[in-house]
Protein backbone atom coordinates (compact mmCIF):
# COMPACT_ATOMS: atom_id res chain seq x y z
CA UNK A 1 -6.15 3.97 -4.97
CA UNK A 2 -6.46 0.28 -3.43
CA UNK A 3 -5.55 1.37 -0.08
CA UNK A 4 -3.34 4.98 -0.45
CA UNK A 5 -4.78 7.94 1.44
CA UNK A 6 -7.69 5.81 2.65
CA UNK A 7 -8.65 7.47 6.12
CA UNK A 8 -8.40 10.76 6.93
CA UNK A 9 -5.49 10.08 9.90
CA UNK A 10 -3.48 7.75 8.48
CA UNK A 11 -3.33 10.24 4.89
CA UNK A 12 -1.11 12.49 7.36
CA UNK A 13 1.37 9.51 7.99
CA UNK A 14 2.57 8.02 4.81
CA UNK A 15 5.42 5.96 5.98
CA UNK A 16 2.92 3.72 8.16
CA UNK A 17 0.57 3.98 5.50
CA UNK A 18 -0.20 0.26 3.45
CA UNK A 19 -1.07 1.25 -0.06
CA UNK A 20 -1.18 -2.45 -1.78
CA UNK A 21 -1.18 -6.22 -0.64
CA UNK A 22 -0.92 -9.16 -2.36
CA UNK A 23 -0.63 -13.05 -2.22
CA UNK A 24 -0.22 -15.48 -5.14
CA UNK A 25 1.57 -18.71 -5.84
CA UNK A 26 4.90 -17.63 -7.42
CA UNK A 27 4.62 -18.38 -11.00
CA UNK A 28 8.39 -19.10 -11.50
CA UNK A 29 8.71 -20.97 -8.41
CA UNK A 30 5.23 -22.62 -7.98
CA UNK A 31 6.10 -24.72 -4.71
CA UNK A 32 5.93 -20.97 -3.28
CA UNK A 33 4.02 -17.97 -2.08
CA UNK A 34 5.11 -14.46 -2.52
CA UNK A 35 3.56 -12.06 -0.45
CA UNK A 36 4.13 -8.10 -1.22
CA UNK A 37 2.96 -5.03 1.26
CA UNK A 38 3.63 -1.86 -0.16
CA UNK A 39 4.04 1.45 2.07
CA UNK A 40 4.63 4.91 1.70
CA UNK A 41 2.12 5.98 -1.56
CA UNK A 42 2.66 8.40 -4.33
CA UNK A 43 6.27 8.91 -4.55
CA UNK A 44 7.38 10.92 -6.70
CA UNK A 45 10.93 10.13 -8.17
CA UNK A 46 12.95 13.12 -7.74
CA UNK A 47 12.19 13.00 -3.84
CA UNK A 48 15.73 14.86 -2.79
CA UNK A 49 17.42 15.63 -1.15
CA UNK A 50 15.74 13.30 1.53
CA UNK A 51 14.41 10.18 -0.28
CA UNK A 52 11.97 7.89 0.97
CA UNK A 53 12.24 5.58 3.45
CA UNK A 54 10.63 3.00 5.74
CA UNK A 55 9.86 4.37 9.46
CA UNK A 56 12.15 3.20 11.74
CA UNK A 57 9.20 3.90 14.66
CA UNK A 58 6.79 1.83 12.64
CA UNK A 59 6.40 -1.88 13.14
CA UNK A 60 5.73 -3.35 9.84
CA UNK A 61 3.73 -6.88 10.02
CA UNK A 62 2.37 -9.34 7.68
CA UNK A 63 -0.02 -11.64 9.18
CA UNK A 64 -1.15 -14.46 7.75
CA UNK A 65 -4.34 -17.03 9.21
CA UNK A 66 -4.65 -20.41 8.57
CA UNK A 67 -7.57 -21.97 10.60
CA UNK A 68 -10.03 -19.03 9.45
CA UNK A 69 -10.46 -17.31 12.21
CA UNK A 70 -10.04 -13.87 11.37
CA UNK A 71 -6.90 -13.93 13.88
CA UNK A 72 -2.88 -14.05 13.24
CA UNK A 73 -1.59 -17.92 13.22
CA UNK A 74 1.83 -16.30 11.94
CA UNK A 75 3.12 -13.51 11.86
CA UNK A 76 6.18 -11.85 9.93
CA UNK A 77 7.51 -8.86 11.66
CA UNK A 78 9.73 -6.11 10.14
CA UNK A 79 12.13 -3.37 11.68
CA UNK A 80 14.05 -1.15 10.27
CA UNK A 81 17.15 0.96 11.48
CA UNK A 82 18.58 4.06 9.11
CA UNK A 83 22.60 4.52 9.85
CA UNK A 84 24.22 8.16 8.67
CA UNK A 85 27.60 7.40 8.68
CA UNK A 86 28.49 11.09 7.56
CA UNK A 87 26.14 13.73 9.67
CA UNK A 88 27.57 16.66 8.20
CA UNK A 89 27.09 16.68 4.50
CA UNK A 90 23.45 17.71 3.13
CA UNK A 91 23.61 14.66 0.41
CA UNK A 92 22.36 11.70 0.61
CA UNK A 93 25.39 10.21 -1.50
CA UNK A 94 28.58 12.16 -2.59
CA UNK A 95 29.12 9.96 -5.67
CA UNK A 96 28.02 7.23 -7.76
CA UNK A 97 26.28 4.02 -5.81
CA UNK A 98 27.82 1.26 -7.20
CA UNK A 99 27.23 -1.42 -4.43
CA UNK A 100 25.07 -2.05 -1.15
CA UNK A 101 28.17 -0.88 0.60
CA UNK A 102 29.32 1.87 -0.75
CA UNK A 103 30.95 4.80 0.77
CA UNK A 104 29.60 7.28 -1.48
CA UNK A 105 25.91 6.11 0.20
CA UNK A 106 25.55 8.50 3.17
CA UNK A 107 21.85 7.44 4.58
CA UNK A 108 20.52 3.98 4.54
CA UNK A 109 18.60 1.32 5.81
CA UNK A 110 18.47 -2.15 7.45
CA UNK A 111 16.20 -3.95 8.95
CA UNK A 112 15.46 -7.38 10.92
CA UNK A 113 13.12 -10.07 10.22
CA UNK A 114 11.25 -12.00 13.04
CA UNK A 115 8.54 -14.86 12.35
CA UNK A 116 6.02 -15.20 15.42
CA UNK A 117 3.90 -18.22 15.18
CA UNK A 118 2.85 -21.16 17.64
CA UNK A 119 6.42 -22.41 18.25
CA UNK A 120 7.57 -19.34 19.02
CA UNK A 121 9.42 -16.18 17.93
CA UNK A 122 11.84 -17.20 15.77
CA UNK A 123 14.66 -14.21 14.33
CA UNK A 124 15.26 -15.27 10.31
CA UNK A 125 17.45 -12.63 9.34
CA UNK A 126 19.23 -9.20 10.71
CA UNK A 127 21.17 -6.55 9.56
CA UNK A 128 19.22 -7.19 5.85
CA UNK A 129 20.13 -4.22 4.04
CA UNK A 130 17.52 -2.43 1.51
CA UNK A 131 18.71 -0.65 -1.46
CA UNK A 132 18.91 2.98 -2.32
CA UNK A 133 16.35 4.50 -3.77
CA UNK A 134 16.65 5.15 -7.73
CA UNK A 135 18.20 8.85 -8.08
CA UNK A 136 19.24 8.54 -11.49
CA UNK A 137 22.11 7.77 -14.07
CA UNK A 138 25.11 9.51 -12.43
CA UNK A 139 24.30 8.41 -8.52
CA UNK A 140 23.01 5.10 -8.91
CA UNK A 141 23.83 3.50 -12.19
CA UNK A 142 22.89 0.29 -12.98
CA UNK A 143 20.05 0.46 -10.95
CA UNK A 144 18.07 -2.72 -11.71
CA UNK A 145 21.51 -5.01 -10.62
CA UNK A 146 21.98 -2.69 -7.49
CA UNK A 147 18.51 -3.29 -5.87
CA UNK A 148 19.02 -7.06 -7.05
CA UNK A 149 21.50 -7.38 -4.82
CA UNK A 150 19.28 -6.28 -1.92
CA UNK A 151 16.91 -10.01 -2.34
CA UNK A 152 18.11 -11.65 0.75
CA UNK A 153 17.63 -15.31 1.88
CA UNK A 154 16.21 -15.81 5.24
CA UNK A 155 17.62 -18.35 7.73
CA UNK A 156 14.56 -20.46 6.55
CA UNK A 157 15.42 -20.53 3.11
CA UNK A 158 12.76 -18.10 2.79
CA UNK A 159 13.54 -15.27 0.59
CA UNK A 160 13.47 -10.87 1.03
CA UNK A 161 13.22 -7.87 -0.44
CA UNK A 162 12.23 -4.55 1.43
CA UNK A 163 13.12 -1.27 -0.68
CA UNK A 164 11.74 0.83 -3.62
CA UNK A 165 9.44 -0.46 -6.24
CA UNK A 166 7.91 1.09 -9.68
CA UNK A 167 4.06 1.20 -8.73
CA UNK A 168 2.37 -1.65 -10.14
CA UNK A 169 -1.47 -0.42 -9.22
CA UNK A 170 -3.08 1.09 -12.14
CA UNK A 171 -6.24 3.33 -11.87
CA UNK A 172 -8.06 6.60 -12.89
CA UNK A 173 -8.10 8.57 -9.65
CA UNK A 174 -8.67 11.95 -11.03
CA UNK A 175 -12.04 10.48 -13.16
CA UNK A 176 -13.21 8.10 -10.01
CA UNK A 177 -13.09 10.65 -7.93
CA UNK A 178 -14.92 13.23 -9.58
CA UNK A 179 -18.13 11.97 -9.09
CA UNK A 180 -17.67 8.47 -9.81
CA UNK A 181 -16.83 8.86 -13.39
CA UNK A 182 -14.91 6.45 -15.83
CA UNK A 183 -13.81 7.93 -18.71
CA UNK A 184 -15.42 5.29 -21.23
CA UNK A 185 -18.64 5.52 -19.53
CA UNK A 186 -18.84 9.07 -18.62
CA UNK A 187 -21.24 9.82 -22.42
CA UNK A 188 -23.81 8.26 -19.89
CA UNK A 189 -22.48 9.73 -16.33
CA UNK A 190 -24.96 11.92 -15.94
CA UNK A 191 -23.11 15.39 -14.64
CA UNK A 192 -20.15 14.34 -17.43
CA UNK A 193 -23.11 14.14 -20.72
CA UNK A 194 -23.88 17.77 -19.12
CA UNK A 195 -20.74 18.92 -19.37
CA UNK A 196 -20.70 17.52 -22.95
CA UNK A 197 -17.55 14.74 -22.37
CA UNK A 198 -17.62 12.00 -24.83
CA UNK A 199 -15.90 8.35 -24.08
CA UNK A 200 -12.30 8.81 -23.39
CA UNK A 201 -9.78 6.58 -22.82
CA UNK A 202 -8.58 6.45 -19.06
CA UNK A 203 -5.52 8.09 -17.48
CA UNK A 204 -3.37 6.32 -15.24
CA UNK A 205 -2.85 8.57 -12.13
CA UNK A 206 0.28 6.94 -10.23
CA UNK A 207 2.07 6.31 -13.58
CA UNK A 208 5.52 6.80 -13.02
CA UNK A 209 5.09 6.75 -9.43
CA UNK A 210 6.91 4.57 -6.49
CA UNK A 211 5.94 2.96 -3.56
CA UNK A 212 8.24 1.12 -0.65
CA UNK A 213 7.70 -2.82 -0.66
CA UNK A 214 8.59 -5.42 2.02
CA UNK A 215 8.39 -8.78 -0.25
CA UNK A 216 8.54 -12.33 1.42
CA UNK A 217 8.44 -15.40 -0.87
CA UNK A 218 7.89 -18.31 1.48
CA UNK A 219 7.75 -22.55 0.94
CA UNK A 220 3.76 -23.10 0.98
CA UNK A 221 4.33 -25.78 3.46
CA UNK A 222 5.85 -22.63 5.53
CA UNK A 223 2.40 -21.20 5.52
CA UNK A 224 -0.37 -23.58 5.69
CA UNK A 225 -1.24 -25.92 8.32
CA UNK A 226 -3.09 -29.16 8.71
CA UNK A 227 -3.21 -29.82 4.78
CA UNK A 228 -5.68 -26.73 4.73
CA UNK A 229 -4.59 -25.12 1.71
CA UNK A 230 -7.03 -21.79 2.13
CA UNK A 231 -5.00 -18.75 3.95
CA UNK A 232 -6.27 -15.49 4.71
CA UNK A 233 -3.88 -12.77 4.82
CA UNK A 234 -3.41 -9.01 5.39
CA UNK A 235 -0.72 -6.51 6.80
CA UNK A 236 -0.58 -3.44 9.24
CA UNK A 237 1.90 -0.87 10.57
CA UNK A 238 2.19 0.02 14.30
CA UNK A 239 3.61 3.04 16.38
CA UNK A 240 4.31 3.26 19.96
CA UNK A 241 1.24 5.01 22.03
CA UNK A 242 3.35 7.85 23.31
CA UNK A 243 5.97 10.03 21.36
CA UNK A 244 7.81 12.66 23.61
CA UNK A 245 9.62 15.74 21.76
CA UNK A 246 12.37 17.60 23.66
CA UNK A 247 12.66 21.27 23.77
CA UNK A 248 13.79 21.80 21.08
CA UNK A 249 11.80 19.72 18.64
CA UNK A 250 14.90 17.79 17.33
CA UNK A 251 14.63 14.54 19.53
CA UNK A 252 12.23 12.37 20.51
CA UNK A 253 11.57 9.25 22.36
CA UNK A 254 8.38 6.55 21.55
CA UNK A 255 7.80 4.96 24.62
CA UNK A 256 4.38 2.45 25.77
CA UNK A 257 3.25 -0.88 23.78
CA UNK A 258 2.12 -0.99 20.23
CA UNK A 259 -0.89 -0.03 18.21
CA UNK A 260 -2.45 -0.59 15.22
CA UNK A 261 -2.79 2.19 12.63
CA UNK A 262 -3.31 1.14 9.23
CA UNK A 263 -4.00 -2.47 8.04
CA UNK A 264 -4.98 -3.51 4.31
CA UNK A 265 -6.50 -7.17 3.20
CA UNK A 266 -8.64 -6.75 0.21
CA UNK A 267 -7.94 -3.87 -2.33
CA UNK A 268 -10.38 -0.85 -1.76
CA UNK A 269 -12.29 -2.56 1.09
CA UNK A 270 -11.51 0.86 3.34
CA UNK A 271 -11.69 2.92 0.47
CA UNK A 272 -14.84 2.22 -1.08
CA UNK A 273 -16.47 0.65 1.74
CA UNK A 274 -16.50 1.61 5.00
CA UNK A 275 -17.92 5.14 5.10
CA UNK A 276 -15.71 8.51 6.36
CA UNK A 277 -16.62 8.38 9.58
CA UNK A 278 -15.52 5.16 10.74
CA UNK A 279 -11.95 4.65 8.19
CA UNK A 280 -9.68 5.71 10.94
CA UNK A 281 -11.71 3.40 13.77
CA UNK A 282 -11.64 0.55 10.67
CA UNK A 283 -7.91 0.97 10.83
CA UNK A 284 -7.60 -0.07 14.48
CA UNK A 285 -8.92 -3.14 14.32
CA UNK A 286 -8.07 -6.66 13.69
CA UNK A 287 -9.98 -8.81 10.71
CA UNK A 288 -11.56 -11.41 13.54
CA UNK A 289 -14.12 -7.59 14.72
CA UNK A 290 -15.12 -6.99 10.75
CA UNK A 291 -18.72 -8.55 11.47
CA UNK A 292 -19.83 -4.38 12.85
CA UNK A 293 -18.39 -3.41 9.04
CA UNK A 294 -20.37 -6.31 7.34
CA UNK A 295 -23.28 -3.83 7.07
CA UNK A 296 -21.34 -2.23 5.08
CA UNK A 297 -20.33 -5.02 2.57
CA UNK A 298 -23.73 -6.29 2.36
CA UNK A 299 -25.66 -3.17 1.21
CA UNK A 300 -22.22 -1.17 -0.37
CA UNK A 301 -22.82 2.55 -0.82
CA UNK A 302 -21.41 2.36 -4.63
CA UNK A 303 -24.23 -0.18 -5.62
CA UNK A 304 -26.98 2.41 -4.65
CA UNK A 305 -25.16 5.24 -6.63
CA UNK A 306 -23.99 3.83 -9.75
CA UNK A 307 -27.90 3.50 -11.18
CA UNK A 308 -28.14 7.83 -10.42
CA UNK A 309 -24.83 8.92 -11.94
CA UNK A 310 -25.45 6.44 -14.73
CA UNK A 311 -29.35 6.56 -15.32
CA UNK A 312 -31.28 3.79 -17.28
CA UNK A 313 -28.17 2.22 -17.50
CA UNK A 314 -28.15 -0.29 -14.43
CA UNK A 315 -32.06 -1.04 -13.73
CA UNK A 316 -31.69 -3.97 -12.43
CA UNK A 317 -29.23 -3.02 -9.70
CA UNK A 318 -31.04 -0.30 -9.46
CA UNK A 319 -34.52 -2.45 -8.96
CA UNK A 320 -32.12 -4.70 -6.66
CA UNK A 321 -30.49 -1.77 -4.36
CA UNK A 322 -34.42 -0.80 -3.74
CA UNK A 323 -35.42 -3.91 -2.73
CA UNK A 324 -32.74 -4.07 0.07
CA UNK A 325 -31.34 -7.59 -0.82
CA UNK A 326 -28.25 -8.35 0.81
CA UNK A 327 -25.48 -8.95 -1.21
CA UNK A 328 -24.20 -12.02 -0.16
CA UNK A 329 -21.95 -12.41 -3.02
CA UNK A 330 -20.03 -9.69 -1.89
CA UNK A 331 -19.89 -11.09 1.29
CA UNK A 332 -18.54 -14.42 0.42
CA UNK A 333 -16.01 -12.27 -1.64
CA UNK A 334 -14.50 -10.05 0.67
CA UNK A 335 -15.43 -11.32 4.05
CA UNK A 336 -15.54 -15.21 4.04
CA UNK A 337 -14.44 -16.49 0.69
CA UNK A 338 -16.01 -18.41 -1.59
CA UNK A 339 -17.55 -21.92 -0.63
CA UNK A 340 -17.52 -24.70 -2.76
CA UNK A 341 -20.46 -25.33 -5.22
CA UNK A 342 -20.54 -21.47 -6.38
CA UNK A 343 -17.90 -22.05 -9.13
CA UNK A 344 -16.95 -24.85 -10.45
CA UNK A 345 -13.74 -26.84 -8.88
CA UNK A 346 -12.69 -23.42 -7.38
CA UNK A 347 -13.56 -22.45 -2.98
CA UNK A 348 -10.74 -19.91 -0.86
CA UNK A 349 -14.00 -20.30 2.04
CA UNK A 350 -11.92 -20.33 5.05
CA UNK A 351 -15.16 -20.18 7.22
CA UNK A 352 -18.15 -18.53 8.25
CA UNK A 353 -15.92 -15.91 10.55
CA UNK A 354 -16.64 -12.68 8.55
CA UNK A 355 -13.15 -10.98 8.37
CA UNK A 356 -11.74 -8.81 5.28
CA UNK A 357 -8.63 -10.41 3.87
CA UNK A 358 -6.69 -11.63 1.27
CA UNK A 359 -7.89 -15.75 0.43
CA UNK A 360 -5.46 -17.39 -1.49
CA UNK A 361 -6.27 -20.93 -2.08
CA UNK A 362 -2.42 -21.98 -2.24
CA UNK A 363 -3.84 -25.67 -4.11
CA UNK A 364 -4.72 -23.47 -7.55
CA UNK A 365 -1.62 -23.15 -9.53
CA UNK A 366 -0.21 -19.81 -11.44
CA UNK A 367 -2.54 -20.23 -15.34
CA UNK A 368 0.37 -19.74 -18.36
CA UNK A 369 -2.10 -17.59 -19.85
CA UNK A 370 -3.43 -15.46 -16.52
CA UNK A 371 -6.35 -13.21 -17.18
CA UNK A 372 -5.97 -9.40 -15.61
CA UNK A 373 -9.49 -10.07 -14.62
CA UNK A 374 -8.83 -13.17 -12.55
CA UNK A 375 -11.69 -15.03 -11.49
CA UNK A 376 -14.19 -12.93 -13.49
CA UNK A 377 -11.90 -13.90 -16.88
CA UNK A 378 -12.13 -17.53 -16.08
CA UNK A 379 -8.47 -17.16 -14.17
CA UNK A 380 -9.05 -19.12 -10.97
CA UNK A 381 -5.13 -17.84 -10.10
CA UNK A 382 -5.64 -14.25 -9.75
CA UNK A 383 -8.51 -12.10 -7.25
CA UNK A 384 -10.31 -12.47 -6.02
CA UNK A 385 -7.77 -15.75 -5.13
CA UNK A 386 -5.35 -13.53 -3.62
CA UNK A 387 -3.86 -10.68 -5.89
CA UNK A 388 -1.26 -10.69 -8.25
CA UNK A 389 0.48 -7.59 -9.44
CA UNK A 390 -0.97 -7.08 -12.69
CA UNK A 391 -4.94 -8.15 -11.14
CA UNK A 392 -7.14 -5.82 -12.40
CA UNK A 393 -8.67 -5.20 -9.42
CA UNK A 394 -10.91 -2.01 -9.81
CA UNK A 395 -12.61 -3.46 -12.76
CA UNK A 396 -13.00 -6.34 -10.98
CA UNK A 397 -14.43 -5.19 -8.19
CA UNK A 398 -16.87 -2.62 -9.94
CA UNK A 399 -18.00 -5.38 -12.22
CA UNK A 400 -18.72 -7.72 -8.61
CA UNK A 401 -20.39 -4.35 -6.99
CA UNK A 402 -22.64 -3.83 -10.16
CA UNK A 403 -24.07 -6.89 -10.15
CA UNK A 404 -22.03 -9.37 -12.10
CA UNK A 405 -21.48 -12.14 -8.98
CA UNK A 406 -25.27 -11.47 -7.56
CA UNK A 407 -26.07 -13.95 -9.85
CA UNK A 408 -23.68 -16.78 -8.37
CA UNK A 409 -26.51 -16.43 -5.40
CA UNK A 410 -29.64 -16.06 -7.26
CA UNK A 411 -29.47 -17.78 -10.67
CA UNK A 412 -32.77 -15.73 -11.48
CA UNK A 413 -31.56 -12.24 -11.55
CA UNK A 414 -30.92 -10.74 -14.81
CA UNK A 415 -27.61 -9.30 -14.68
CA UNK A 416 -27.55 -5.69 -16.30
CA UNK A 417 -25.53 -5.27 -19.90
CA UNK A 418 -23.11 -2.66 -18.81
CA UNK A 419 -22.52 -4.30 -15.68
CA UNK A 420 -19.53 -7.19 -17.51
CA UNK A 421 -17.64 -3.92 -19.32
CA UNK A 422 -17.11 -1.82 -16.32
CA UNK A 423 -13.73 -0.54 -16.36
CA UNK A 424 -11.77 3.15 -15.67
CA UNK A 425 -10.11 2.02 -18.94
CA UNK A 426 -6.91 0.94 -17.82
CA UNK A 427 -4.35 -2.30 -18.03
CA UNK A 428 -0.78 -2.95 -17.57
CA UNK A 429 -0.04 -1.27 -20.46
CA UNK A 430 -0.76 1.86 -19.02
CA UNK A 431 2.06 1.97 -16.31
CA UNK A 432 5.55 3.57 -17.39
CA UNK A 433 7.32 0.26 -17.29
CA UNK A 434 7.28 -3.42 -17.03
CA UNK A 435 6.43 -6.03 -13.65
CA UNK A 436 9.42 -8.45 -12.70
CA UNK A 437 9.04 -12.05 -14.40
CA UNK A 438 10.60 -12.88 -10.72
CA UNK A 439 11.28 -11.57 -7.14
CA UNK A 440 10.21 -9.33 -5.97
CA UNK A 441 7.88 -8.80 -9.22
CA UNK A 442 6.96 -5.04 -8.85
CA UNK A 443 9.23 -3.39 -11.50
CA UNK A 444 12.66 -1.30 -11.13
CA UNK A 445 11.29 2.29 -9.32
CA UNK A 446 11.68 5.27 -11.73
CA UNK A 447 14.72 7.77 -11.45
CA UNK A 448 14.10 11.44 -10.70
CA UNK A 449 16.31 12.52 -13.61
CA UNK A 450 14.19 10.64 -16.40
CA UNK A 451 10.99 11.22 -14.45
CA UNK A 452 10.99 14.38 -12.67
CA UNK A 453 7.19 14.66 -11.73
């Protein structure tokens, strides 16, 4: 998935684990940004009796850069603290939810939220409380007006949400994975025409599915600095360096400064990118180092194997991946943006520092009719100019990986005919339920009594 289960250490530590970013100009409030980072993947709904819930020993940060140097200029820091109020009943509620406050809710969460940026640390909200997660008709009813309650405004003006979200990421794990398959393709995969599998439709793996968002939707003038409209952004979750267990196993204390231990800018960069042995070290460290993973980027793994699991069907990638060309299209994608001149009246180049993150040129208004394809559909709004919910970013990126954007850098080369159509076969239509036409976007989470899985 974009980022869920990416490395083999952080797989064993879902609740510091960032699944999904994005960053796009709010297209009900356009004098915005919203920026979502989603933790804890592949929920599934009936998660009692103990739901899902952000770590209380995990810092949670959003960092955002604005001079394009691959380093933090601000920084949005989130804590969260889980209260019990009654320690000796096994439920999480003993009757319906019908408010934030309830009495019937017996675990939940708050949390604080602290800006850090050149003026300072500056506290914009405490004691925010996030909403239960969805249980089902009889324990939290009216679900959708429940978590509503839970958007908070910041001291700012700035407003919050930080709670349980339908998964909005849409993609065919189970046909990806298996050999780099997609189902619409796989007549000319060349271990699926073996088995004798014919075009097929693909299947959405995380449908019905939740994740844990925080969601900050911030004034651009908030976020941007000396009238350069071009921010890079990305987010990561920190633990203490030592955690002591007593005894007895039942208490523990995290003691020493923080570290780094997941971090997500662009979709599938760690994923599909940066080979096994180096995803955990990847995780460690900050955009500014990314130049020692631009290898990487420049001659991607993917390219050189698409032309053997599909054969005759990309020769000229195939005749490019030979030649050892490197792909400096992907590199202006995912680790410097795109300068100006490339495509017309559009740039998100924040500078020649080679850093994976999330470019959002906040100058480029939401489109009234947005393309899931974003930039490749003529949609200068959506990714690779940030991400928006519904981005199709797997087709997008497998479409810029076979070829389609080499020719942005070398008007000469022939771009091959399957390379444009490459898809798992998926769209928004494919998840169980609808995005938000507001904040925080990502749609109502599912209930464990509709959606058991």
């Amino acid at each position: 998935m974009s980022s869920h289960r990416e490395a083999p250490e952080i797989a064993k530590d879902p609740v510091a684990d960032s699944t999904d970013l994005y960053a796009f100009v709010s297209p009900d409030k356009p004098g915005t940004v919203t920026l979502i980072a989603n933790y804890l993947p592949l929920e599934g709904p009936a998660g009692g009796p103990n739901f899902y819930e952000f770590g209380d020993d995990v810092l949670y940060e959003i960092h955002i850069d604005t001079h394009g140097h691959g380093e933090a200029d601000i920084t949005y820091e989130f804590r969260f603290r889980t209260q019990l109020p009654n320690p000796d009943t096994f439920l999480y509620n003993t009757g319906p939810i019908t408010s934030l406050h309830s009495p019937n809710w017996n675990r939940r969460q708050t949390y604080s939220v602290t800006r850090r940026d050149g003026w300072g640390h500056h506290r914009l909200g405490e004691g925010l409380i996030c909403p239960p997660c969805n249980i089902g008709p009889l324990s939290t009813p009216g679900y959708a007006a429940l978590a509503g309650a839970a958007v908070h405004t910041l001291s700012d003006g700035s407003r919050v949400f930080a709670g349980q979200r339908a998964e909005g990421f849409y993609v065919d794990l189970g046909s990806i994975f298996d050999l780099g398959d997609l189902r619409p393709f796989q007549n000319f995969q060349v271990f699926a025409k073996a088995e004798g599998l014919k075009a097929a439709p693909g299947v959405n793996t995380p449908k019905f599915l939740n994740v844990h968002s925080i969601a900050l939707q911030v004034p651009i003038s908030r976020v941007t600095e000396h009238h350069r409209p071009v921010i890079g952004v990305w987010t990561v979750a920190k633990r203490r360096r030592a955690r002591i267990l007593d005894s007895e196993g039942t208490s523990h204390v995290h003691s020493g400064p923080h570290t780094q231990v997941s971090r997500l800018g662009n979709p599938l960069f760690n994923e599909v990118i940066v080979p096994l042995g180096k995803k955990d070290y990847w995780n460690t460290q900050r955009p500014v180092h990314d130049k020692q993973f631009a290898h990487y980027v420049a001659h991607p793994e993917l390219a050189g194997l698409l032309p053997v699991l599909y054969p005759g069907v990309f020769p000229r990638l195939a005749a490019l991946d030979k030649a050892g060309k490197p792909r400096a299209d992907l590199e202006a994608i995912l680790l410097t943006g795109i300068p100006k001149g490339i495509i017309d009246g559009f740039t998100n180049f924040t500078g020649p520092v080679q850093a994976d993150m999330l470019r959002l040129n906040t100058s480029i208004p939401p489109t009234s009719k947005p393309s899931i394809f974003g930039l490749l559909g003529g949609d200068p709004a959506g990714f690779p100019n940030g991400r928006r919910v519904f981005d199709d970013v797997v087709s997008i990126e497998l479409r810029a990986i076979a070829g389609v954007t080499y020719k942005l850098i070398d008007p000469s080369y022939t771009v091959d005919a399957a390379a444009g159509e490459l898809t798992d076969g998926l769209s928004p239509d494919d998840l169980g339920g609808p995005y938000l036409s507001h904040f925080p976007y990502l749609g109502v989470p599912y209930d464990g009594y509709h959606h058991p899985s």
